[in-house]
Protein backbone atom coordinates (compact mmCIF):
# COMPACT_ATOMS: atom_id res chain seq x y z
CA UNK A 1 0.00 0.00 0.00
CA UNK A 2 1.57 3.30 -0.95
CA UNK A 3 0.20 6.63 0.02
CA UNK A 4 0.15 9.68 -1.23
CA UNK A 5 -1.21 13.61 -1.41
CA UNK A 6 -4.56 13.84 -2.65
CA UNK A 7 -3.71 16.15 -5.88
CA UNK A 8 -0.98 13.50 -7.15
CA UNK A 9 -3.23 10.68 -6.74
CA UNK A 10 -6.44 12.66 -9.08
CA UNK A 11 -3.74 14.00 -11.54
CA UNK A 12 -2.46 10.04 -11.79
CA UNK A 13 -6.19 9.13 -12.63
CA UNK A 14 -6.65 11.57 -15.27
CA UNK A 15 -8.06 14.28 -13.27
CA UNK A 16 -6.22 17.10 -15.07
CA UNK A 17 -2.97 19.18 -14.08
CA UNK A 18 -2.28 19.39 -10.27
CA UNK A 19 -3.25 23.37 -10.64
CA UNK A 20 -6.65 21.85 -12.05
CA UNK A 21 -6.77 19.05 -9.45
CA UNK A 22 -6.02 21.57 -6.76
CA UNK A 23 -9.03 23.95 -8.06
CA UNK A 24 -11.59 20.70 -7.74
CA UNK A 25 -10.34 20.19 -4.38
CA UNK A 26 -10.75 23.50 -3.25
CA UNK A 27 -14.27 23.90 -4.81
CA UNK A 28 -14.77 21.11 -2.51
CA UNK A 29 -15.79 18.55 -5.14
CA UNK A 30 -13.54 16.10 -3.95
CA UNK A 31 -14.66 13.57 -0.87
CA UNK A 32 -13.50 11.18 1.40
CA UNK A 33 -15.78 8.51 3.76
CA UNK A 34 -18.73 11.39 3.01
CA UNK A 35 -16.65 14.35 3.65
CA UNK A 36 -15.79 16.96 1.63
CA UNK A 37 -11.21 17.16 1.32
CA UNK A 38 -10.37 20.58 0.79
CA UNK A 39 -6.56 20.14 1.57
CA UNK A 40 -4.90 19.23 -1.52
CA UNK A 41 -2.00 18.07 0.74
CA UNK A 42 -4.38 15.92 2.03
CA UNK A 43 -2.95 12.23 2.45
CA UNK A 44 -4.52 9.14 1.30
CA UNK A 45 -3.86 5.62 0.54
CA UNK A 46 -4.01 4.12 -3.23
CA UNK A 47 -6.64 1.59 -1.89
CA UNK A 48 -8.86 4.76 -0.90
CA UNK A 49 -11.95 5.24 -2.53
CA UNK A 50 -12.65 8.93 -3.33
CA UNK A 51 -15.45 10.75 -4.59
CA UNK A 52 -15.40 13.13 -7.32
CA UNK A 53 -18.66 14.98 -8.15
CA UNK A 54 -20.08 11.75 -6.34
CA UNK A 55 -18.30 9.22 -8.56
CA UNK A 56 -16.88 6.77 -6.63
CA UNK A 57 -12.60 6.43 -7.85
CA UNK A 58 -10.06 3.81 -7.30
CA UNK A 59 -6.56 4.39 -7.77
CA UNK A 60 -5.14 2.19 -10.44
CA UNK A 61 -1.05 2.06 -10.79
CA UNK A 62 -0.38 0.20 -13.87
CA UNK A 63 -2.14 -0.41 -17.33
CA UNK A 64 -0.91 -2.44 -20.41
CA UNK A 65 -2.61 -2.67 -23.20
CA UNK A 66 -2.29 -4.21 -26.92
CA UNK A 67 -3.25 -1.95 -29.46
CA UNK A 68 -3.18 -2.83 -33.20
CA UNK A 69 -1.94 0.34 -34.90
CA UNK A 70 -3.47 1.35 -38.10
CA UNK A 71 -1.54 3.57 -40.66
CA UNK A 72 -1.61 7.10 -40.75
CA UNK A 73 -1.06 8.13 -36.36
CA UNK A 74 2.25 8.04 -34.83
CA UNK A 75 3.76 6.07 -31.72
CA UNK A 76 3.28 9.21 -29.31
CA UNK A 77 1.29 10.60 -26.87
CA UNK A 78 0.88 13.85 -28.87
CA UNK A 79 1.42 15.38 -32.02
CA UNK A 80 0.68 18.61 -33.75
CA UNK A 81 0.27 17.30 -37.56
CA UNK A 82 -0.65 13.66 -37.16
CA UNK A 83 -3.28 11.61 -34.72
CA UNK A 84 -1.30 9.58 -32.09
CA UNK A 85 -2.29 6.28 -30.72
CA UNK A 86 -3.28 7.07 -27.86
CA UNK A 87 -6.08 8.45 -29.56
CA UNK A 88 -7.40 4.72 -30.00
CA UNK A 89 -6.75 4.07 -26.02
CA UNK A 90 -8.16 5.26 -23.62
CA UNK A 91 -6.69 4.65 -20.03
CA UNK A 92 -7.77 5.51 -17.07
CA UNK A 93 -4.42 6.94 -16.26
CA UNK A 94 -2.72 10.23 -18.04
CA UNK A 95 0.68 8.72 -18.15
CA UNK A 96 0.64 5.98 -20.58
CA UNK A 97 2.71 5.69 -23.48
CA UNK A 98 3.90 3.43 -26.41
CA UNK A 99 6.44 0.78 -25.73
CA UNK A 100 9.20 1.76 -28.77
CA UNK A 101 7.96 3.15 -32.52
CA UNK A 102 5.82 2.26 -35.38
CA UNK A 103 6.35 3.96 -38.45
CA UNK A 104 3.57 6.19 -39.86
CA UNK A 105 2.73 4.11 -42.49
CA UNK A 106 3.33 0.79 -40.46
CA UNK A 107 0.61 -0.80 -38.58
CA UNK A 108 0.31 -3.89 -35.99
CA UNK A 109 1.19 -5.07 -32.73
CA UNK A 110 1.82 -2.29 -29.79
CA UNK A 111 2.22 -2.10 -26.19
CA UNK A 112 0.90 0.82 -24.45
CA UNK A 113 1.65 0.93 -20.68
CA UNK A 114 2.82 3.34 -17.93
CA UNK A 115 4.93 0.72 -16.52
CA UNK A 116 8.24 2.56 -17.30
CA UNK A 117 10.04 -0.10 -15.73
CA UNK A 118 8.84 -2.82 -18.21
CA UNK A 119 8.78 -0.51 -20.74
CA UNK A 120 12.92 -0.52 -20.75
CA UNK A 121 13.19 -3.89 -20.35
CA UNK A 122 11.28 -4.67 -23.31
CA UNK A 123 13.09 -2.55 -25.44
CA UNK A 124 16.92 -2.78 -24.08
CA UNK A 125 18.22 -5.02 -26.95
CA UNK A 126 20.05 -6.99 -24.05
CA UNK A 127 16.82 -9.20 -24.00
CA UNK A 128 16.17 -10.28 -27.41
CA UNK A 129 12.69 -9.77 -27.24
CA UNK A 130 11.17 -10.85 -30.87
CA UNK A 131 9.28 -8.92 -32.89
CA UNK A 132 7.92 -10.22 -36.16
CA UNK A 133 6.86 -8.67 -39.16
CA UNK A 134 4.47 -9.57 -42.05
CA UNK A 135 6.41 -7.81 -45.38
CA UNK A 136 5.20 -6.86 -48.67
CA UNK A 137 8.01 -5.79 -50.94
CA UNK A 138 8.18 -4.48 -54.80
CA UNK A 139 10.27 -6.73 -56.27
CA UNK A 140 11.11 -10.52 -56.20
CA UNK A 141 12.60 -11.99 -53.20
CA UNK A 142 15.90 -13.41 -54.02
CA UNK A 143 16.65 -17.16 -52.80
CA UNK A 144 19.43 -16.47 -50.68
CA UNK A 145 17.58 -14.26 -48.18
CA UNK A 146 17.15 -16.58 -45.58
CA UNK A 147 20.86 -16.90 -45.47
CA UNK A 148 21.67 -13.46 -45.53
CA UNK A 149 19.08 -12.25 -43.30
CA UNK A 150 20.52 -15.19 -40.63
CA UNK A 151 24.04 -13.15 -40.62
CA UNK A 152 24.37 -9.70 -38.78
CA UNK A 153 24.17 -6.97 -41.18
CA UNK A 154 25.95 -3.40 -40.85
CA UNK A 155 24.61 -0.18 -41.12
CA UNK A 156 26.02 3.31 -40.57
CA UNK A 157 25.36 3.06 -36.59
CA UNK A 158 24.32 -0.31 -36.16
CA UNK A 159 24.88 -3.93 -36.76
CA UNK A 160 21.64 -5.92 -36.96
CA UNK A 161 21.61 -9.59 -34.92
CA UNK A 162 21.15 -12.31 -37.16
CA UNK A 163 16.76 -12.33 -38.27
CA UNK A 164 14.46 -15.28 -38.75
CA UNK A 165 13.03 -15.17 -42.29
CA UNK A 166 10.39 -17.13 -43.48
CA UNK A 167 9.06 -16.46 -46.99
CA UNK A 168 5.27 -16.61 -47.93
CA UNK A 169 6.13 -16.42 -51.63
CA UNK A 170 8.09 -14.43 -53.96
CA UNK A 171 6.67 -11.02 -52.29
CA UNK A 172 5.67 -11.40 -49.57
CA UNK A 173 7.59 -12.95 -45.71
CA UNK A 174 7.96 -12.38 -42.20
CA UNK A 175 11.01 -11.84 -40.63
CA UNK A 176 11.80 -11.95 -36.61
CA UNK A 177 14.08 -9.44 -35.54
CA UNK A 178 15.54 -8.49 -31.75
CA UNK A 179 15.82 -4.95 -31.87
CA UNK A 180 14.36 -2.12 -32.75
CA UNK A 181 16.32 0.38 -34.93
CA UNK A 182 14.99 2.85 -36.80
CA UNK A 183 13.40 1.89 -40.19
CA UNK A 184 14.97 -1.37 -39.39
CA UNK A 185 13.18 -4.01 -40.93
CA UNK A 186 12.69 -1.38 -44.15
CA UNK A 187 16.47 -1.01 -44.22
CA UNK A 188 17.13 -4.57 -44.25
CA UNK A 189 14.89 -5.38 -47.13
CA UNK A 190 16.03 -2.75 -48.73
CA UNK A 191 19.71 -4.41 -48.40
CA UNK A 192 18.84 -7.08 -50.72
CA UNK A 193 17.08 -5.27 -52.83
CA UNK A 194 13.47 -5.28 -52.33
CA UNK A 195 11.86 -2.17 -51.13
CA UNK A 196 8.98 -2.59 -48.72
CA UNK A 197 5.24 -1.42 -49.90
CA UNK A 198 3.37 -2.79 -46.80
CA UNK A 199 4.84 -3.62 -43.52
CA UNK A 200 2.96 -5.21 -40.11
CA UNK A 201 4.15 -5.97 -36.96
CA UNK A 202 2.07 -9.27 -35.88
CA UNK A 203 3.94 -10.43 -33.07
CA UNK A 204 5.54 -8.42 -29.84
CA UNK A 205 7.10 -11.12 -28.00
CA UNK A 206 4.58 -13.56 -27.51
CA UNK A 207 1.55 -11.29 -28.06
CA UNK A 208 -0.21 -11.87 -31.46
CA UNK A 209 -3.11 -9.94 -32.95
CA UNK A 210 -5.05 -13.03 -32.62
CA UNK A 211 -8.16 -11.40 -34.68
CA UNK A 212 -7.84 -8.09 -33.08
CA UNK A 213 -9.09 -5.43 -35.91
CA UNK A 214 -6.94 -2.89 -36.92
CA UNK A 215 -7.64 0.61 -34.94
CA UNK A 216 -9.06 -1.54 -31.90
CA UNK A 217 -7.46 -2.45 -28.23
CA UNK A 218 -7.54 -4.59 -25.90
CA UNK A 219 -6.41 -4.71 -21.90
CA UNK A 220 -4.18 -7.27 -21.45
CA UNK A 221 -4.46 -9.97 -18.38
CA UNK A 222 -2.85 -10.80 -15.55
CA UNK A 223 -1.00 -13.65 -16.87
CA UNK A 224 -0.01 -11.39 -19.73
CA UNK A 225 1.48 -9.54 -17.95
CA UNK A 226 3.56 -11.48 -15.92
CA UNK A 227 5.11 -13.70 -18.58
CA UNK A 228 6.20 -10.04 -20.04
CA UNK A 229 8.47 -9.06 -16.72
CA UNK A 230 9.52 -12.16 -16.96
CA UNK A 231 11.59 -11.57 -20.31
């Protein structure tokens, strides 16, 4: 059980800034057991219930969910040009993010979460956690790319880890890859030859689309979650 001021735990639950949270409080819309809080200092536990406008609110630390990201929004949690995301989630919390990047133009599997914690494990390339990718290219895949795509390949400030390729036919594959470079999976194709037109992440670790439509979300369980700090 953790506890906290009042203000910090409403802003946590989406309440607004602590200057807005602070103004509720004073206004005396805010209450605790029946009683009106008007201390934004005002301690509390996370396993309080308080009332907000007489709507009952329990603190909730973490969130993870799976999102399958259509084209056209950006991994962020704002943007001034383009949609984000996190405008096809919608958490309870205000501090959840995207776990890495998808490209603009590159839909699929991703992890939104305000687990920071997990969140750099799952990225820090010292785990090998696999990420695989459906792949449409423009021209004909050449025979040898499982072999070449199975040895390390170097780019101005990286050296990929050998990939697990696995070709659909002579345009189309998925490759498993450990990282998470920029353009990565682009850049490799691009290595030997074949531009990509289409590109989907299906797999994050061992989380799979598993019918999810593109543009919709889901919460992840318990068990989920788990078997993800366990990586």
């Amino acid at each position: 059980m953790a506890i906290m001021r009042l203000d910090k735990f409403l802003s946590h639950m989406g309440y607004g800034t602590r200057k807005e949270v602070k103004d509720l409080i004073k206004k005396g819309l805010v209450e605790i057991d029946g009683k009106p809080i008007k201390k934004p200092e005002t301690k509390v536990a996370d396993d309080t219930t308080v009332y907000v406008e007489g709507i009952p609110l329990n603190y909730v630390q973490y969130e993870y969910y799976l999102l399958n990201k259509p084209q056209g929004c950006i991994s962020a949690t704002q943007d001034a040009n383009y949609p984000t995301v996190m405008d096809f989630v919608f958490p309870i919390r205000n501090d959840c993010a995207p776990v890495g990047r998808l490209d603009l133009d590159t839909e699929g599997a991703l992890l939104i979460t305000n687990d920071g914690k997990l969140s750099h494990k799952l990225l820090s390339a010292k785990h090998h956690v696999p990420k695989k990718y459906y792949v449409e290219v423009e021209n004909k895949l050449p025979g040898d790319a499982k072999e070449r795509f199975s040895q390390p390949m170097e780019f101005e400030e990286f050296t990929s880890l050998p990939a697990t390729y696995q070709a659909i036919d002579d345009t189309h594959a998925y490759l498993t890859i450990v990282e998470g470079k920029y353009h990565q999976v682009k850049r490799m194709f691009e290595r030997i030859g074949c531009p990509v037109t289409f590109l989907k992440r299906v797999e994050f670790g061992f989380l799979n689309l598993d019918g999810l439509p593109t543009g919709e979300v889901r919460e992840l369980s318990s068990e989920e979650v788990e078997k993800l700090q366990s990586y």
